[in-house]
N, C-alpha and C. Protein backbone atom coordinates (compact mmCIF):
# COMPACT_ATOMS: atom_id res chain seq x y z
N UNK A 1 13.02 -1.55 11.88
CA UNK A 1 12.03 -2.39 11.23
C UNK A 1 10.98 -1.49 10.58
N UNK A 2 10.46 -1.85 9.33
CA UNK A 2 9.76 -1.12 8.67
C UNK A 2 7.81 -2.21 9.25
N UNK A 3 7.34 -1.37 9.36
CA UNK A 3 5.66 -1.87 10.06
C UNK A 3 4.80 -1.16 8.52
N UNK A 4 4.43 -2.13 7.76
CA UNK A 4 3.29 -2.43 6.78
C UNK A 4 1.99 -2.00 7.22
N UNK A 5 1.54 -0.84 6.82
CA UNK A 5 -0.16 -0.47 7.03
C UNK A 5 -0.55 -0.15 6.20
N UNK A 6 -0.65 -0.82 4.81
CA UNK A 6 -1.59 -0.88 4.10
C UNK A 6 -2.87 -1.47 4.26
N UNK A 7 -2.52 -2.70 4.37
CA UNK A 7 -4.03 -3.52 4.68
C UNK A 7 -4.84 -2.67 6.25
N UNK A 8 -4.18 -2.30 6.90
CA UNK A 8 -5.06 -1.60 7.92
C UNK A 8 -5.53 -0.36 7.60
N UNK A 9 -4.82 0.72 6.67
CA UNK A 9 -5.23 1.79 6.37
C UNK A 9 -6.24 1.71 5.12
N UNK A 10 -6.26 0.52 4.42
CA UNK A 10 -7.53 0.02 3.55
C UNK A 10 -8.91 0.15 4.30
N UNK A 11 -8.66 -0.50 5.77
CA UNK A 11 -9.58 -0.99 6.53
C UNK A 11 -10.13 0.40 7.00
N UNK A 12 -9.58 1.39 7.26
CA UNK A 12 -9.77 2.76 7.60
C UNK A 12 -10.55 3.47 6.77
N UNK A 13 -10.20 3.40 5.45
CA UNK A 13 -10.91 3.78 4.67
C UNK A 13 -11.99 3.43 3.78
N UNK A 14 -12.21 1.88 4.36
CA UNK A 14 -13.25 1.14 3.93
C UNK A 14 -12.77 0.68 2.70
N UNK A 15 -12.36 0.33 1.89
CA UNK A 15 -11.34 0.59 0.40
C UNK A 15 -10.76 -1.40 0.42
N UNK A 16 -11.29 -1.74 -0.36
CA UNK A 16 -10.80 -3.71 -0.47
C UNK A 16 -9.14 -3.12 -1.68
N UNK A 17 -8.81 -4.61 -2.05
CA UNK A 17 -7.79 -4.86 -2.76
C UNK A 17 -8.24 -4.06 -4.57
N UNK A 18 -9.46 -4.69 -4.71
CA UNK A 18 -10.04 -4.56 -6.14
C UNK A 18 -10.18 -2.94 -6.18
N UNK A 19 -10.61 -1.89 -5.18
CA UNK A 19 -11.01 -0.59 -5.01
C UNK A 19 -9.43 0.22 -5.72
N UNK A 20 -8.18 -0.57 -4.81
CA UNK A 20 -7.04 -0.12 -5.32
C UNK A 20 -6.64 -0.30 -6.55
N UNK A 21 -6.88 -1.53 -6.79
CA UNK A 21 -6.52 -1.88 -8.60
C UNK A 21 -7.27 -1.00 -9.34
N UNK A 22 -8.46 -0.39 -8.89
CA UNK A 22 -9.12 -0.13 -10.64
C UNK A 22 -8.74 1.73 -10.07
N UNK A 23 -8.45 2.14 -8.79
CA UNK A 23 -8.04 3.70 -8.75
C UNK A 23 -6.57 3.71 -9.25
N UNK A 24 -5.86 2.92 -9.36
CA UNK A 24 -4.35 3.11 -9.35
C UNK A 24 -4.08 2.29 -10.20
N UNK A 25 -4.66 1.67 -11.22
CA UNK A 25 -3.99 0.80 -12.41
C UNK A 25 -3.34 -0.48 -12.22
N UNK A 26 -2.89 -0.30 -10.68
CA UNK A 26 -1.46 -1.57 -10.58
C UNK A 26 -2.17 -2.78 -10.59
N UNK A 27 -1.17 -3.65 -11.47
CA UNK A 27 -1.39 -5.01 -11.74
C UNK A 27 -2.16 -5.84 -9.93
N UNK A 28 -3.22 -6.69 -9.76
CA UNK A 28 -3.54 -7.28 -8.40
C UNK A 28 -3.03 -7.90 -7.87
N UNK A 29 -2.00 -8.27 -8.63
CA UNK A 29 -0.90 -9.82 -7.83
C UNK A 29 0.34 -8.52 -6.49
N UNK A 30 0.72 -7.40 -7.69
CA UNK A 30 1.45 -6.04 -6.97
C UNK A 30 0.55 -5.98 -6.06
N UNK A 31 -0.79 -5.78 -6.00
CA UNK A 31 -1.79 -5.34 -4.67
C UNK A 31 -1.84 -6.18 -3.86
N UNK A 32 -2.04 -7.16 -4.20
CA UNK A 32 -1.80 -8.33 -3.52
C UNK A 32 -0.58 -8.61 -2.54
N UNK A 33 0.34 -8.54 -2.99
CA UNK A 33 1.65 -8.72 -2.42
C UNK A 33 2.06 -7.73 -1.50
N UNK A 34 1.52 -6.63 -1.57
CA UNK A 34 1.58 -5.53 -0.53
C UNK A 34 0.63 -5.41 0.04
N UNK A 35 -0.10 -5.55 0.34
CA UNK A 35 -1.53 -6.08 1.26
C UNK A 35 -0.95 -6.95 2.47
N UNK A 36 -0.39 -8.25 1.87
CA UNK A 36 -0.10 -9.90 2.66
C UNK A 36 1.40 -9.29 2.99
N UNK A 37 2.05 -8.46 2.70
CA UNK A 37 3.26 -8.01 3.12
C UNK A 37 4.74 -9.08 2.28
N UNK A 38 4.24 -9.45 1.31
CA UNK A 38 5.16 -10.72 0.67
C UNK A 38 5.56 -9.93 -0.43
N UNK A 39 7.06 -8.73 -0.13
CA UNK A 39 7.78 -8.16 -1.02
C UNK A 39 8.74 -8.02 -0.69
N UNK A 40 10.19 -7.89 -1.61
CA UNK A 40 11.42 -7.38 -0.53
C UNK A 40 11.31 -5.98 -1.06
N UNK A 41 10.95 -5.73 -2.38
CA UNK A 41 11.27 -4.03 -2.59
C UNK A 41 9.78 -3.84 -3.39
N UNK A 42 9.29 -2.28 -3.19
CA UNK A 42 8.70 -1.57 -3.93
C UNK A 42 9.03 -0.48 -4.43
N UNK A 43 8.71 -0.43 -6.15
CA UNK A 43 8.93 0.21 -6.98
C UNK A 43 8.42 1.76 -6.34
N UNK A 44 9.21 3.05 -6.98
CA UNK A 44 8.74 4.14 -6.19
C UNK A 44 7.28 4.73 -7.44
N UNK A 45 7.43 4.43 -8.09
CA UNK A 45 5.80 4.75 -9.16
C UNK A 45 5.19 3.89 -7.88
N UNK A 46 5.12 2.77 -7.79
CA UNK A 46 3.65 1.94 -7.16
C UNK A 46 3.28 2.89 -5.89
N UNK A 47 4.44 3.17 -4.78
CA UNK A 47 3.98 3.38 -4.10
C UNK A 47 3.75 5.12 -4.38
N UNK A 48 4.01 6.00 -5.23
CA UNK A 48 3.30 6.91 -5.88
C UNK A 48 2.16 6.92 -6.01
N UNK A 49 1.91 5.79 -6.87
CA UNK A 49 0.01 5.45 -7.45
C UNK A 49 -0.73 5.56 -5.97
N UNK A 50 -0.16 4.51 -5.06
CA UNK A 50 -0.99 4.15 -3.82
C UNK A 50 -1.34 5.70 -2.74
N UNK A 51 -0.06 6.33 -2.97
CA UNK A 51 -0.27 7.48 -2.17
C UNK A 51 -1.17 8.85 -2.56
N UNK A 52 -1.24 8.73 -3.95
CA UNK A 52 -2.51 9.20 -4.57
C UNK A 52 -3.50 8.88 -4.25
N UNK A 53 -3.81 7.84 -4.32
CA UNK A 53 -5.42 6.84 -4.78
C UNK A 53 -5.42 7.10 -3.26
N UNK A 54 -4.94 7.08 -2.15
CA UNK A 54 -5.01 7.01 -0.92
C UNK A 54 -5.17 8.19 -0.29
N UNK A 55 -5.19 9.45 -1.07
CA UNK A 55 -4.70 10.37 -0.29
C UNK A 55 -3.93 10.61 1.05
N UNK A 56 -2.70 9.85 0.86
CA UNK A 56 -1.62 10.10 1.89
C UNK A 56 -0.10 10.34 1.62
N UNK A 57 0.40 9.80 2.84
CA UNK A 57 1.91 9.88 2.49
C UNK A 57 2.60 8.99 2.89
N UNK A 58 4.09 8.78 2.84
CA UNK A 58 4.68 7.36 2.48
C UNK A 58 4.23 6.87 3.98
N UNK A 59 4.45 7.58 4.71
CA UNK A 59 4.52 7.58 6.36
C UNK A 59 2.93 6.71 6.87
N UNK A 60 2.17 7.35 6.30
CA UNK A 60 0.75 6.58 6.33
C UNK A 60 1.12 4.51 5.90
N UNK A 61 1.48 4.55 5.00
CA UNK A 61 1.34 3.56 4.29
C UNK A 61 2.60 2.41 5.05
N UNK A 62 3.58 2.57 5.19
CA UNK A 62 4.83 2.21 5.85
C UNK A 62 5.58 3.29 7.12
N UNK A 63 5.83 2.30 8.28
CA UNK A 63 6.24 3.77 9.59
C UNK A 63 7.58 2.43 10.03
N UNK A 64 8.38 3.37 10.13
CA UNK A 64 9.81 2.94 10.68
C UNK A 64 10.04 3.03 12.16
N UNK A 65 9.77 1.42 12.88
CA UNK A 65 10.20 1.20 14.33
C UNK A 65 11.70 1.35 14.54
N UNK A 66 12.16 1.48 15.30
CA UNK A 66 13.71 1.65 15.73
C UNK A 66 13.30 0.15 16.06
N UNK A 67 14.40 -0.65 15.78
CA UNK A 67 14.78 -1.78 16.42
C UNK A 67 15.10 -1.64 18.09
């Protein structure tokens, strides 16, 4: 199972939805949807942009539970 920490690592860094849109360009509905976790795939640019604007890595952003 893949575990979503964006919206918590936002919270870490103090950083809302709008902070990401205007550092990383991506459209807000894309921010949006990865925030609320309502995607089946992300593009590898987006999560590029995010790992920039974030200073991290994929691992930060998404962490893989063993079932």
């Amino acid at each position: 199972m893949i575990e979503n920490r964006f919206a918590k690592l936002l919270g870490e860094k103090k950083l809302d939805r709008r902070d990401i849109v205007k550092m990383t360009g991506l459209d807000n509905h894309i921010v949006l949807e990865i925030y609320i976790g309502n995607y089946s795939r992300i593009d590898l640019d987006t999560l590029n942009k995010l790992c920039a604007a974030l200073e991290c890595d994929t691992n930060d952003i998404f962490k893989y539970l063993p079932d």
